[in-house]
Protein backbone atom coordinates (compact mmCIF):
# COMPACT_ATOMS: atom_id res chain seq x y z
CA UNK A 1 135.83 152.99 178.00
CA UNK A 2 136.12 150.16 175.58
CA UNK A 3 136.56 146.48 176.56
CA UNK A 4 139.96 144.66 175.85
CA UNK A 5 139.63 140.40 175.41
CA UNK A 6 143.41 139.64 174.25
CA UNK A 7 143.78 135.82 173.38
CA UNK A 8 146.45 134.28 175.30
CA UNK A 9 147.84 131.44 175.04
CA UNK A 10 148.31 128.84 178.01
CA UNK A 11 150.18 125.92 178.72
CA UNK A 12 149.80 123.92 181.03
CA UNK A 13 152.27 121.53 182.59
CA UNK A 14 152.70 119.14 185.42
CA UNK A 15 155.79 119.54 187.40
CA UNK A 16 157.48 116.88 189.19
CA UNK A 17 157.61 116.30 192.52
CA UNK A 18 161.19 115.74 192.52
CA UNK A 19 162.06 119.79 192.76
CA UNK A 20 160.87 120.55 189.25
CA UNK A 21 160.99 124.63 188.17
CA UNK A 22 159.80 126.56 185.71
CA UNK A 23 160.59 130.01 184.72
CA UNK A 24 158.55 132.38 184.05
CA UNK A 25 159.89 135.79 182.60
CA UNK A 26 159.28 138.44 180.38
CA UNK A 27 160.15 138.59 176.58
CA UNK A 28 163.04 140.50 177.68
CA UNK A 29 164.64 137.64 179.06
CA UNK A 30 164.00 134.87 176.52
CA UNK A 31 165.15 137.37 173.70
CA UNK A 32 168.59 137.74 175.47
CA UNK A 33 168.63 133.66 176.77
CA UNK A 34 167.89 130.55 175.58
CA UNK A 35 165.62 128.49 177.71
CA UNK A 36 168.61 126.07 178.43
CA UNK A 37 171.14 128.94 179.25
CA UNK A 38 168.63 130.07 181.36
CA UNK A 39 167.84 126.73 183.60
CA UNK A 40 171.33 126.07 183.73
CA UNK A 41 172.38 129.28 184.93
CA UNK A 42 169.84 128.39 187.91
CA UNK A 43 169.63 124.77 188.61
CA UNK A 44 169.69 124.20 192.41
CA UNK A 45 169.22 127.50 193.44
CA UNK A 46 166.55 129.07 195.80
CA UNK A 47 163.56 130.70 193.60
CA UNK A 48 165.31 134.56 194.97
CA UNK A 49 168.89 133.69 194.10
CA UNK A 50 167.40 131.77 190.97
CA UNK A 51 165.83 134.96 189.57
CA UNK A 52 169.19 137.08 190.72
CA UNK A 53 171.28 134.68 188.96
CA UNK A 54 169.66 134.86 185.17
CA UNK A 55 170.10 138.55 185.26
CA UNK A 56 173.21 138.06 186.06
CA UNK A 57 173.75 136.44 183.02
CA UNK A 58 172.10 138.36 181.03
CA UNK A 59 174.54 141.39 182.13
CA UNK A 60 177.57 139.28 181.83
CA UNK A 61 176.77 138.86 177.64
CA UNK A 62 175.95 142.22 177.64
CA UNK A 63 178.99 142.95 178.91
CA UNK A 64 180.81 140.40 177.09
CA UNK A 65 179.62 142.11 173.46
CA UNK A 66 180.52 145.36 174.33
CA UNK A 67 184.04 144.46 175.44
């Protein structure tokens, strides 16, 4: 069994205390959203209902180019 290193990178951040979020996701998502499509489709909203929300979204443009 060979060993696997893979080089990630990191970033780190410092959120606010003042109800700061960040999203984390899969390629999958950024590829169909922009980051700012994808915090406003969100803001205010429970982590759960956040998450539900951008795929959502994502269906609705789907949706949208096959119409």
């Amino acid at each position: 069994m060979t060993d696997l290193a893979i080089d990630l990178p990191v970033l780190l951040v410092q959120l606010s205390n003042a109800g700061g979020r960040m999203i984390i996701a899969s390629d999958g998502i950024w590829d169909a959203l922009s980051s700012e499509v994808a915090a406003k489709s969100c803001r205010g909203l429970p982590a759960e209902l956040a998450a539900r929300q951008v795929v959502k979204v994502i269906y609705r443009q789907i949706e949208n180019m096959h119409a």
